[in-house]
Protein backbone atom coordinates (compact mmCIF):
# COMPACT_ATOMS: atom_id res chain seq x y z
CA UNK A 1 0.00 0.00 0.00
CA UNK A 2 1.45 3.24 -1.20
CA UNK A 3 1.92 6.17 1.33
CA UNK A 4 0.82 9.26 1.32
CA UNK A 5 3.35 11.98 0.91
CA UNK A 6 4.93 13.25 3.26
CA UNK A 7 4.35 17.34 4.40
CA UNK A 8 5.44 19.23 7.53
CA UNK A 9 2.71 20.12 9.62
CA UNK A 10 0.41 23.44 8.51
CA UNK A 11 1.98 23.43 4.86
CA UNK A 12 0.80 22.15 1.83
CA UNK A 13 2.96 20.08 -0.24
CA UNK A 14 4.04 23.34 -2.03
CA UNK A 15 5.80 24.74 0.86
CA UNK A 16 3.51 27.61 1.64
CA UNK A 17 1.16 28.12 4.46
CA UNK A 18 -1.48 25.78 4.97
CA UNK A 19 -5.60 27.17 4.45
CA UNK A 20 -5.82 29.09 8.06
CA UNK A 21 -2.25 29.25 9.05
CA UNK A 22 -0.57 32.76 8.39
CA UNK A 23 3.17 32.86 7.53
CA UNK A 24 5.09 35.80 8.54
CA UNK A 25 4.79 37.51 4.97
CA UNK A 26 0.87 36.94 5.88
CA UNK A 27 1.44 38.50 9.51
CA UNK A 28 2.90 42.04 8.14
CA UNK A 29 0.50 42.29 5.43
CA UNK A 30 -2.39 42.05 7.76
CA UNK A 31 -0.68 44.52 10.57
CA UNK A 32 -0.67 47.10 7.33
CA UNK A 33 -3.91 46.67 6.75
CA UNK A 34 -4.79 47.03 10.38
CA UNK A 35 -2.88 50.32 11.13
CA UNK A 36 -5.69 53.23 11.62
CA UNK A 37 -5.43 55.22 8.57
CA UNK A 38 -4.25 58.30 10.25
CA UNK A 39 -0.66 56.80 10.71
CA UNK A 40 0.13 57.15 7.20
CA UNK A 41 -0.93 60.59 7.45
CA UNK A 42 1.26 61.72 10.40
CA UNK A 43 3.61 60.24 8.51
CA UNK A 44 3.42 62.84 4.99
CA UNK A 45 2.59 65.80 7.41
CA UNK A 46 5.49 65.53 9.53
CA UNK A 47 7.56 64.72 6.36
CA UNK A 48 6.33 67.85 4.56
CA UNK A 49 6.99 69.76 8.03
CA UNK A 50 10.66 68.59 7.85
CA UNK A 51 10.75 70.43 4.30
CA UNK A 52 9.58 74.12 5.44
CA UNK A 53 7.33 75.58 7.99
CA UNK A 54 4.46 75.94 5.28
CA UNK A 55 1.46 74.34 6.68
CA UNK A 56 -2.01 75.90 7.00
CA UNK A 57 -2.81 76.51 10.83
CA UNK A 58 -5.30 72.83 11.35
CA UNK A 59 -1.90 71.24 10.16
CA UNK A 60 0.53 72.63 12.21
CA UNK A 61 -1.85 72.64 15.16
CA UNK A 62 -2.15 68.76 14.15
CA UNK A 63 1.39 68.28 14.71
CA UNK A 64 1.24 69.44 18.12
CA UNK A 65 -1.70 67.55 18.76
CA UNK A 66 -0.23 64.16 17.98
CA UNK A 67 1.87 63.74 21.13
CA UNK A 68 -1.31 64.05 23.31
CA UNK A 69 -3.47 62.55 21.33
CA UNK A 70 -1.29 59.59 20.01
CA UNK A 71 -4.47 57.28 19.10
CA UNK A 72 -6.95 59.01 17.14
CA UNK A 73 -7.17 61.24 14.05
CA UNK A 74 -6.83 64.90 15.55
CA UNK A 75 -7.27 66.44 11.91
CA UNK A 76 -11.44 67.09 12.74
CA UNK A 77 -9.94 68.27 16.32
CA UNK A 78 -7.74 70.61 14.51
CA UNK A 79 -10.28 71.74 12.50
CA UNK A 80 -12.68 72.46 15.50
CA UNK A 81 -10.56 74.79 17.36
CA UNK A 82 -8.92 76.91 14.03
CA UNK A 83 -12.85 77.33 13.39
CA UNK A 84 -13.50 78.28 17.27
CA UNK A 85 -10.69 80.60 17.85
CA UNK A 86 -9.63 81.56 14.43
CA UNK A 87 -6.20 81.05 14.34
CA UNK A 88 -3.37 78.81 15.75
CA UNK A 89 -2.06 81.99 17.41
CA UNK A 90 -5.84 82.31 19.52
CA UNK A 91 -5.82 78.80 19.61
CA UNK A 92 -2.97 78.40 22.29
CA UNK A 93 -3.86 82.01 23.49
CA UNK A 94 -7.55 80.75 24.41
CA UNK A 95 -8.47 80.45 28.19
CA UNK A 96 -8.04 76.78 28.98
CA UNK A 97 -11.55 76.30 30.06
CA UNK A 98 -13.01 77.50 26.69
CA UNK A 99 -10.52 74.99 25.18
CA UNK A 100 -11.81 72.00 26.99
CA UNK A 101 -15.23 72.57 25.23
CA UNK A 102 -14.05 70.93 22.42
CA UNK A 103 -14.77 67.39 22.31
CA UNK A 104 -11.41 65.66 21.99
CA UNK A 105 -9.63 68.52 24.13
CA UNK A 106 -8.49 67.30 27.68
CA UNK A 107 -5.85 68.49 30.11
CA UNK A 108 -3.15 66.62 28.99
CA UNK A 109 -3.62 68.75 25.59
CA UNK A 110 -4.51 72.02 27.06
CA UNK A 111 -1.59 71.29 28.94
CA UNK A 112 0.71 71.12 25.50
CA UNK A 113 -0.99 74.08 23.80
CA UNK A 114 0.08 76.20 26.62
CA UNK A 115 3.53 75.20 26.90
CA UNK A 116 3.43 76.18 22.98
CA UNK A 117 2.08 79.61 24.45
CA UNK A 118 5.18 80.13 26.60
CA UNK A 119 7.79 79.09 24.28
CA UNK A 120 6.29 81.43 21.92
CA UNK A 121 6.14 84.23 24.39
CA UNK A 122 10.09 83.57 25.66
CA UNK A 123 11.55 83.28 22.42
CA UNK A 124 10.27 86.64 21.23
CA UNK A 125 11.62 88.03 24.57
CA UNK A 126 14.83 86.65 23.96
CA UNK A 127 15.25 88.97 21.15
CA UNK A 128 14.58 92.17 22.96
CA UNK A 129 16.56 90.75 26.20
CA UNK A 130 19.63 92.62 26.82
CA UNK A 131 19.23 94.56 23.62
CA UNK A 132 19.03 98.14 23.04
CA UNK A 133 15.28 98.25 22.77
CA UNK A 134 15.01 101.35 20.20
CA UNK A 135 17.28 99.64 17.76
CA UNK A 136 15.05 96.29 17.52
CA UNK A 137 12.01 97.91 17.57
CA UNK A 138 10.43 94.83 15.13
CA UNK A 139 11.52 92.95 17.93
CA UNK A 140 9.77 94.87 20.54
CA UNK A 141 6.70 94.63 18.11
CA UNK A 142 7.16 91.07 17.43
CA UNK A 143 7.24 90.48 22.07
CA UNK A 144 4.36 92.54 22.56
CA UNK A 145 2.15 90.57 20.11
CA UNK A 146 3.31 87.19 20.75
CA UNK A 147 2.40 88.35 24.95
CA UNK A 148 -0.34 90.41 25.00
CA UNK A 149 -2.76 90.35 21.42
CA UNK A 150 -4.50 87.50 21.85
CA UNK A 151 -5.59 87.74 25.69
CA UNK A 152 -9.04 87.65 26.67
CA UNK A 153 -8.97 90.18 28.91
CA UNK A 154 -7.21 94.10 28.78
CA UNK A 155 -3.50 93.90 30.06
CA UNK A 156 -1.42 97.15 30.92
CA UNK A 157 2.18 95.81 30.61
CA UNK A 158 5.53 98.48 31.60
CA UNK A 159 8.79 97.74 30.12
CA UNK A 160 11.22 99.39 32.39
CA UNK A 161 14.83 100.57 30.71
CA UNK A 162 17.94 101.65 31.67
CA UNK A 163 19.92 104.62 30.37
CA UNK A 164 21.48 102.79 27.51
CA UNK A 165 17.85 101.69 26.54
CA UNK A 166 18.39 98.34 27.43
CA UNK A 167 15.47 96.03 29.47
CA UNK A 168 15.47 96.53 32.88
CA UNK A 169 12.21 94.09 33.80
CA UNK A 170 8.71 93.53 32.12
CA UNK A 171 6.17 93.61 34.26
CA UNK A 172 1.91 93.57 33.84
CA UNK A 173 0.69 96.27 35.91
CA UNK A 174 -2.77 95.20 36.13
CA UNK A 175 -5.40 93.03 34.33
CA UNK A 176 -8.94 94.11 33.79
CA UNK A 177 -11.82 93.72 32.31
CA UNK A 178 -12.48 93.00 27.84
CA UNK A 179 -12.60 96.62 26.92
CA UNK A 180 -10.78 98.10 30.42
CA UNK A 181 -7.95 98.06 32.88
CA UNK A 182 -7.34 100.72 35.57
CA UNK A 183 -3.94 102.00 35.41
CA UNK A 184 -2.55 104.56 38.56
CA UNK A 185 0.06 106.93 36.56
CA UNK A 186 1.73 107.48 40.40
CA UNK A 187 2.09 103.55 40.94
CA UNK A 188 3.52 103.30 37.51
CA UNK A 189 6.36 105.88 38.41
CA UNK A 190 6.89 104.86 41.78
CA UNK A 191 7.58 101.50 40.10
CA UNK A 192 10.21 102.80 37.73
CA UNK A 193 12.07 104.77 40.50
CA UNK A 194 12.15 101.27 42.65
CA UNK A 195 14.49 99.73 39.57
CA UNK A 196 15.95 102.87 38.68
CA UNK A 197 14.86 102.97 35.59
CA UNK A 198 15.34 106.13 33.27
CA UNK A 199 12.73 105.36 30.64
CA UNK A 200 9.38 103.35 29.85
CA UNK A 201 7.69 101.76 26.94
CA UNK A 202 3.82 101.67 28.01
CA UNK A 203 1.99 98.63 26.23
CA UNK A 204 -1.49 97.45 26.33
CA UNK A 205 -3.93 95.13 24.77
CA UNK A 206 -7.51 95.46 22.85
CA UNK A 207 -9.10 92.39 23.18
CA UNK A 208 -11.61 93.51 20.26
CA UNK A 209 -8.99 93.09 17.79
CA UNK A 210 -8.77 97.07 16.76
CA UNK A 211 -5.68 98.78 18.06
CA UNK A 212 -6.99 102.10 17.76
CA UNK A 213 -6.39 104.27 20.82
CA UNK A 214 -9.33 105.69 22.94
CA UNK A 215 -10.27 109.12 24.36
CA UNK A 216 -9.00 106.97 27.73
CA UNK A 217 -5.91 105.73 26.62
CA UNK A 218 -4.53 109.00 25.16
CA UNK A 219 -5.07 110.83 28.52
CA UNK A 220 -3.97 107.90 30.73
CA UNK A 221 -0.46 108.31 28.76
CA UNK A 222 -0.33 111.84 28.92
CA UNK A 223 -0.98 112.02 32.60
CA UNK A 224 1.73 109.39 32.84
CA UNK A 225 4.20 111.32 30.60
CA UNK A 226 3.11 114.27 33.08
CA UNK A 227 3.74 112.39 35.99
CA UNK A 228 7.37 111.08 34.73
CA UNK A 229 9.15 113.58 33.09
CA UNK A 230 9.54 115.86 36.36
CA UNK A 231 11.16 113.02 37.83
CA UNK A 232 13.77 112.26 34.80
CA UNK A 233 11.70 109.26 33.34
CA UNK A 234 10.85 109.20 29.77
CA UNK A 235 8.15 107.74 27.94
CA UNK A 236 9.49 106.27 24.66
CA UNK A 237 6.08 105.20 23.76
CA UNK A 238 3.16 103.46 24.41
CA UNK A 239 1.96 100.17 22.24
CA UNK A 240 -1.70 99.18 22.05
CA UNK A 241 -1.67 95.53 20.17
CA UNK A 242 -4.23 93.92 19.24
CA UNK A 243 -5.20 90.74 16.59
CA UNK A 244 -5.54 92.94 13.84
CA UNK A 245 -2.13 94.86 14.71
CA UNK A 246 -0.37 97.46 16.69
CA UNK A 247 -0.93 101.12 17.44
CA UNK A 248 2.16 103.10 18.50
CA UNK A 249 1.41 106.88 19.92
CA UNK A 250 5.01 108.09 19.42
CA UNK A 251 4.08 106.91 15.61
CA UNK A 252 0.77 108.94 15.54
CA UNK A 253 2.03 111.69 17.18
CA UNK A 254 0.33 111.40 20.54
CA UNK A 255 3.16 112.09 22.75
């Protein structure tokens, strides 16, 4: 009696994987197909990142998404909050609890948006640190935006020089309300005179957007200019910024 051939168990006589049995060329085929289809797409954006910082806002808010969210397609997340806030500049600006009403938005990613905030805010100060502030006045721009245009809320910020011009401290003087913050021209120069400082930039935020100056604002500065310049300190200037740009009153003549 003839017998039958002979094959090694879960293979057919070919060689190949028996019906049911998965060889390893079998085993990565079917982990490619499993991968969620948002891998591939990390994949191109962070490639085309690598190339140039060209992406539209969602994307490059996407990219900082990914870390937090590592297991689900943030690109509709993305697109939520650029159509909330406007912007990825007002997206990382926006009050953390108006962030976490977006579905998908926890702590763990307001926590990351944030520290985005920060970074952007200290590496615009360290191009006006220890610099001779009238000569980088883009730079000075450039701070006061990245700090103060996209807050909620009015901010009255003093930067304090020296008599070279250079940054003595940056402090916010006060915090108010969306369309007012009370500012004390006395506590502002009794402030200057603690750190010895010779001259002052004044800055301040419109949370509407518009950095048009006010009846308010003009006579705020000029009773601080009045206040100050008896006492040695100058007033360079004073900055309104706002999301649709930057006022400066030494540039319209106000002072």
């Amino acid at each position: 009696m003839a017998r039958p051939p002979r094959t090694t168990r879960g293979f057919a006589e070919s060689g190949g994987p028996a019906p049911g049995i998965k060889g390893p060329e079998g085993k990565a085929q079917e982990s490619r197909a499993d991968e969620p289809h948002y891998h591939g797409h990390r994949d191109r954006l962070r490639a085309r990142f690598a190339q140039g910082d060209t992406l539209p806002d969602y994307e490059f808010l996407e990219l900082v998404l990914f870390r937090a969210i590592p297991r689900r397609d943030v690109k509709p997340i993305a697109k939520a909050l650029i159509a909330r806030f406007g912007s990825f500049a007002e997206v990382i600006s926006a009050p953390a609890e108006r962030l976490l009403e977006i579905d998908g938005i926890g702590p763990s990613v307001v926590t990351d948006l944030k520290i985005m905030e920060a970074a952007g805010r200290r590496l615009a100060r360290g191009a006006v640190a220890e610099r001779t502030l009238l000569s980088s006045w883009a730079a000075v721009i450039d701070y006061c935006r990245a700090a103060m245009a996209f807050a909620p809320r009015e901010e009255f910020r003093l930067l304090f020089l020296d008599k070279r011009n250079r940054l003595i401290a940056d402090e916010v003087q006060g915090r108010g309300t969306v369309d007012h913050t009370p500012v004390y021209p006395r506590e502002v120069v009794r402030r200057a005179l603690e750190l010895s400082a010779t001259a002052l930039i004044l800055v301040h935020n419109h949370p509407s957007g518009d950095p048009t100056p006010s009846q308010a604002d003009i006579k705020m500065t000029r009773d601080i200019v009045a206040v100050a310049g008896p006492l040695g300190i100058v007033v360079h200037d004073h900055i309104i910024v706002g999301r649709d740009g930057h006022a400066s009153f030494r540039g319209l003549k106000l002072i």
